[in-house]
N, C-alpha and C. Protein backbone atom coordinates (compact mmCIF):
# COMPACT_ATOMS: atom_id res chain seq x y z
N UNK A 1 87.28 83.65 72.75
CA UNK A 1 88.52 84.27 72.31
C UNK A 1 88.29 85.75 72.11
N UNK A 2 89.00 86.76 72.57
CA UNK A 2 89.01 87.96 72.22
C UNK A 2 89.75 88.36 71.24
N UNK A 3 89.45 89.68 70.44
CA UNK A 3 89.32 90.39 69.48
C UNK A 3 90.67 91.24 69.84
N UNK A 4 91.76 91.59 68.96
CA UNK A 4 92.71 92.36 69.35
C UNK A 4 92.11 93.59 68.58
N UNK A 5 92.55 94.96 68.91
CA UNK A 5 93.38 95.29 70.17
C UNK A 5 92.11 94.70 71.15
N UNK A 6 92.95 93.98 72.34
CA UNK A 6 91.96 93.67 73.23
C UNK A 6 92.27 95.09 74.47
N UNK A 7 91.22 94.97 75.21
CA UNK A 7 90.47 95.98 76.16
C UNK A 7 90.35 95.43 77.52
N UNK A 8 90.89 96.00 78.47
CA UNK A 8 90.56 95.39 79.72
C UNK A 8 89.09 96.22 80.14
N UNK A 9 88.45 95.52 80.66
CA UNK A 9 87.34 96.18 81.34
C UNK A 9 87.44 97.11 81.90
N UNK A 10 86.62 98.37 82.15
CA UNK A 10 86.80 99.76 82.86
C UNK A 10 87.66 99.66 84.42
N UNK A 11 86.59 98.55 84.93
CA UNK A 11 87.36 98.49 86.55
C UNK A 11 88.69 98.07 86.68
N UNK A 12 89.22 97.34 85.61
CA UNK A 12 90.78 96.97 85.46
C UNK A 12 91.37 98.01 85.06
N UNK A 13 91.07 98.94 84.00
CA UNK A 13 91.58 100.34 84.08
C UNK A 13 92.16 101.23 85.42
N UNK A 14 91.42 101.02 86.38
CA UNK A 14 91.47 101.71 87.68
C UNK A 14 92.94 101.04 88.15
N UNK A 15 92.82 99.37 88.10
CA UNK A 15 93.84 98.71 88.61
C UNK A 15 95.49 99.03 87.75
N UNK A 16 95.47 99.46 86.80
CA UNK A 16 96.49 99.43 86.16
C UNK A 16 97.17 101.16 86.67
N UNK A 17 96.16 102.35 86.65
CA UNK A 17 96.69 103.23 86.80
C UNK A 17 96.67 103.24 88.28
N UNK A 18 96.48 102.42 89.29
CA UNK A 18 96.77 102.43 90.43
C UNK A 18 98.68 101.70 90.17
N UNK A 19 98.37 101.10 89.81
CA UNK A 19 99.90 100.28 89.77
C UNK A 19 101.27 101.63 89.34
N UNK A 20 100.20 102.37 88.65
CA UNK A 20 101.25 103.11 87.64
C UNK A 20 101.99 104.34 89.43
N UNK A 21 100.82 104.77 89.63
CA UNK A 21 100.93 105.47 90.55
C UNK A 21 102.09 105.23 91.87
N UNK A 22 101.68 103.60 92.56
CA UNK A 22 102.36 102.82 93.41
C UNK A 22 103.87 103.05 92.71
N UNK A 23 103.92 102.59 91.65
CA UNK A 23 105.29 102.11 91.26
C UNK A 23 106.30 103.90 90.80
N UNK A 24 105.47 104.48 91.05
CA UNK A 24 106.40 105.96 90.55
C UNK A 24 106.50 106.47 91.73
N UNK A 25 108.02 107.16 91.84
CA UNK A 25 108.14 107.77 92.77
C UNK A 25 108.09 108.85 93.20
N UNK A 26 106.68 109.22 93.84
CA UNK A 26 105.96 110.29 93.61
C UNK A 26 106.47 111.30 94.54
N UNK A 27 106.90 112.56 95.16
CA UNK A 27 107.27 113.45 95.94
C UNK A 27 105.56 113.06 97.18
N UNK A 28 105.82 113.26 97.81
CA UNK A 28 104.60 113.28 99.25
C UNK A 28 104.16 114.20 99.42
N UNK A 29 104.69 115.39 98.83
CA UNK A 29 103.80 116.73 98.46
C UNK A 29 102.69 116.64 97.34
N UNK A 30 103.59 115.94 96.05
CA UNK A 30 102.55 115.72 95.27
C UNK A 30 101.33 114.61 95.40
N UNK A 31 101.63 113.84 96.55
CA UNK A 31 100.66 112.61 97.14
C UNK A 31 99.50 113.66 97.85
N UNK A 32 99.80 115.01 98.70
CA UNK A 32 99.51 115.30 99.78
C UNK A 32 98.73 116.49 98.52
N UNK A 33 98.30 116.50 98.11
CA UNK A 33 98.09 117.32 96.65
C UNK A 33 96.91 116.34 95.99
N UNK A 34 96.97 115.38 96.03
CA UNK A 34 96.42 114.59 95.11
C UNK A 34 95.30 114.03 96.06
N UNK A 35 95.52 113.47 97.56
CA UNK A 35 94.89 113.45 98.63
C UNK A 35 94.12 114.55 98.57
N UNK A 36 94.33 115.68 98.70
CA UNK A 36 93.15 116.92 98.74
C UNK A 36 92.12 117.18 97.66
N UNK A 37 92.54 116.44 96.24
CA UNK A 37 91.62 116.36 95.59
C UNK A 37 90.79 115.33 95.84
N UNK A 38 91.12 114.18 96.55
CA UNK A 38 90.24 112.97 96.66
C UNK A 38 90.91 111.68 96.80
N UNK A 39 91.91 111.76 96.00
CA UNK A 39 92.83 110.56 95.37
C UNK A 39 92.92 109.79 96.65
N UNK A 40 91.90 108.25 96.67
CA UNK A 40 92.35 107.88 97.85
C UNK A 40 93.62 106.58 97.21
N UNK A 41 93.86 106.49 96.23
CA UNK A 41 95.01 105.34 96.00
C UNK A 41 96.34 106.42 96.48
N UNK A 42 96.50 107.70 96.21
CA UNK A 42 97.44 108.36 96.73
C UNK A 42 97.53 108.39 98.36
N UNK A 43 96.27 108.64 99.13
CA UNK A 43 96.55 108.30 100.32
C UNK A 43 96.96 107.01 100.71
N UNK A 44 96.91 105.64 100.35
CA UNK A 44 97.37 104.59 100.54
C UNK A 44 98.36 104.70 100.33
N UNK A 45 99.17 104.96 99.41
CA UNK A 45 101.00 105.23 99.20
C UNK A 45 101.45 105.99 100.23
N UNK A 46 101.08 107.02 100.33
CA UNK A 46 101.56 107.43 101.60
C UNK A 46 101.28 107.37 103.08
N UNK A 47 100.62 106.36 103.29
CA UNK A 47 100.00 105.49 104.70
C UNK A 47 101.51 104.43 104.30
N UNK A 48 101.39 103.65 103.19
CA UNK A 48 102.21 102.78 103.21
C UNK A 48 104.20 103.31 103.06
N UNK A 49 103.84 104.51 102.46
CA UNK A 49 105.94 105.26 102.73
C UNK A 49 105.90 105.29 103.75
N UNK A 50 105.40 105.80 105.13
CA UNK A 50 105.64 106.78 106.04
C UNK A 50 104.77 106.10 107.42
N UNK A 51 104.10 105.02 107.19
CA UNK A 51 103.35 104.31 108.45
C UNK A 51 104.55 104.16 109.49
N UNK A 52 105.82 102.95 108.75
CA UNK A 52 106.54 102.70 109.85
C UNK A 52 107.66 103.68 110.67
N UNK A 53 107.43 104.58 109.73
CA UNK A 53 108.39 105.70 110.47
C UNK A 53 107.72 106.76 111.30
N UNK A 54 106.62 106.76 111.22
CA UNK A 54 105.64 107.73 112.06
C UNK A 54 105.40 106.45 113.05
N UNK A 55 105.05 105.08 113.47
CA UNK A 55 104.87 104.53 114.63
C UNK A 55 106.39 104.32 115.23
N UNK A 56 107.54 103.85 114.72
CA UNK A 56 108.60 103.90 114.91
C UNK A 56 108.97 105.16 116.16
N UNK A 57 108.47 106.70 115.26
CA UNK A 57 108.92 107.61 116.15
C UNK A 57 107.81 107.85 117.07
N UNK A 58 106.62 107.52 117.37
CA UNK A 58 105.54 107.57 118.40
C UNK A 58 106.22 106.85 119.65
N UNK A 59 106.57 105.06 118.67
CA UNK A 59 107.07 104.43 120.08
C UNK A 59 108.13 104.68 120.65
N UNK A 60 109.15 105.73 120.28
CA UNK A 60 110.34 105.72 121.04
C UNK A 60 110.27 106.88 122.14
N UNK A 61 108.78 107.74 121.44
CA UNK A 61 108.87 108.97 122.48
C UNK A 61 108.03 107.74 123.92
N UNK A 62 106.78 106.97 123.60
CA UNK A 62 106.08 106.51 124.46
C UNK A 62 106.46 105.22 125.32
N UNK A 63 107.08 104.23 124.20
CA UNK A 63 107.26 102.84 124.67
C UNK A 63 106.79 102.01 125.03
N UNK A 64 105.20 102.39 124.56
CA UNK A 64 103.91 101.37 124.27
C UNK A 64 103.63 100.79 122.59
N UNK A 65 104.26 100.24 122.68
CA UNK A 65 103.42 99.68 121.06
C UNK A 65 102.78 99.43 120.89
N UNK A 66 101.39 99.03 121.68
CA UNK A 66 99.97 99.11 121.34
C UNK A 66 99.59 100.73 121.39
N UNK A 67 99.90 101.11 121.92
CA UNK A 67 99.53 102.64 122.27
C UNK A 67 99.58 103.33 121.07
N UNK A 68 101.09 103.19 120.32
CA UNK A 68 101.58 103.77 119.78
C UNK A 68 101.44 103.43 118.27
N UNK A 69 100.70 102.09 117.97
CA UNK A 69 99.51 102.03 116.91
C UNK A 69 99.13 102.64 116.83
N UNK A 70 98.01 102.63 117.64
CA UNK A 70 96.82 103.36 118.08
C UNK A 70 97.20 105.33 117.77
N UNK A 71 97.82 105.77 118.50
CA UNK A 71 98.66 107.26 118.10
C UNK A 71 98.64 107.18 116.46
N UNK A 72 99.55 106.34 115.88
CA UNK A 72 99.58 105.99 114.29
C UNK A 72 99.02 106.57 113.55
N UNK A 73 97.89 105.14 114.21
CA UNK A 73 96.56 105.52 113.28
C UNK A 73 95.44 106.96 113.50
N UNK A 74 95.87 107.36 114.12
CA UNK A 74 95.44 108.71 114.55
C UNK A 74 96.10 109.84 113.76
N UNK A 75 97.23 109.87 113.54
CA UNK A 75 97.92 110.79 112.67
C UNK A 75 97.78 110.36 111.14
N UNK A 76 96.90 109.38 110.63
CA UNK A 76 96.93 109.32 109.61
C UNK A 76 95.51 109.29 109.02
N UNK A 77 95.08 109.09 110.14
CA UNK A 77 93.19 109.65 110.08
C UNK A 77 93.26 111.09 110.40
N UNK A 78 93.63 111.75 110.70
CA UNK A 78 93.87 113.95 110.83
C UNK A 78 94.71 114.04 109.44
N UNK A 79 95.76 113.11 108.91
CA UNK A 79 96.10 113.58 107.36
C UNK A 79 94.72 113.40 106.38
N UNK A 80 94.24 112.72 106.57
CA UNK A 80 92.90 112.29 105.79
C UNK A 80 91.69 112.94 105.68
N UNK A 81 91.76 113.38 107.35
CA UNK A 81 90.55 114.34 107.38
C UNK A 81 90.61 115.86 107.19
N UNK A 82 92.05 116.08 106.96
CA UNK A 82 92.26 117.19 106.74
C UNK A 82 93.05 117.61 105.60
N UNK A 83 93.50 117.25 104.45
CA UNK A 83 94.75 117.37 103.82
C UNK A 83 95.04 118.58 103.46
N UNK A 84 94.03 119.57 103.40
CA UNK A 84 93.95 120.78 102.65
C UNK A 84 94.95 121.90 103.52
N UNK A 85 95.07 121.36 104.82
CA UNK A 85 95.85 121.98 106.08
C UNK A 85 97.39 122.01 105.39
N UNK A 86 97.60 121.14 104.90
CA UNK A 86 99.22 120.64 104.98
C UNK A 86 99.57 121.84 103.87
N UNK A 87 101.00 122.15 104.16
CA UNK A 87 101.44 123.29 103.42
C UNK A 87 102.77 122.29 103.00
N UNK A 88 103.63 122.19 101.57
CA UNK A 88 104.59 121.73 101.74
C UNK A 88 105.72 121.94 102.46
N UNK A 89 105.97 123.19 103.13
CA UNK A 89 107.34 123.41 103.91
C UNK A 89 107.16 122.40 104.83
N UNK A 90 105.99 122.25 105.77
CA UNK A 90 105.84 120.86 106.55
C UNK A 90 106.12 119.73 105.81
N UNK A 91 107.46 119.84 106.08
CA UNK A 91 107.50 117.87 105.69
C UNK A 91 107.06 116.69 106.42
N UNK A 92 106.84 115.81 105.37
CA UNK A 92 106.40 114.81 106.42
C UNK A 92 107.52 114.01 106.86
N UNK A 93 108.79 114.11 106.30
CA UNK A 93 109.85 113.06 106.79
C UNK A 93 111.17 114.42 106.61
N UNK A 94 112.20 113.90 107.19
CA UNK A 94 113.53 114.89 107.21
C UNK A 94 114.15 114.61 105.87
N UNK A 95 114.23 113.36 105.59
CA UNK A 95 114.86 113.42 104.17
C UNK A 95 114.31 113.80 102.77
């Protein structure tokens, strides 16, 4: 039986302020910000806003959808390997 106040273990710490993060709706500048410091739970949020609308618009220029995975995942491995590039006037979406 545990002792109140009870304590989640350190590594569950991680899990909770990941949740906090996921569930707020963060601007993609401030993701693309947080990415350049390291933050890789911020890069997952924004792999997961913006995946289907970046293959979406790959496949309509190409009309390969394997291809256009593949392209995808390419534009989101150059956000990763580079974040420090991104300036906010570049948006990543129109809206």
């Amino acid at each position: 039986m545990f002792q109140l106040p009870f304590r989640l273990p350190e590594k569950d710490h991680h899990l909770i302020e990941k949740k906090k993060i996921m569930d707020s709706p963060l601007p993609s500048e401030e993701l693309m910000a947080r990415i350049a410091k390291g933050d890789e739970d911020a890069f997952e949020i924004l792999v997961n806003r913006h995946q289907t609308s970046v293959l979406n618009l790959i496949y309509r220029f190409i009309g390969d959808r394997t291809q256009a995975k593949d392209l995808a995942q390419e534009v989101f491995l150059k956000v990763r390997q580079s974040p420090k590039s991104y300036r906010p006037k570049n948006l990543l979406t129109s809206s």
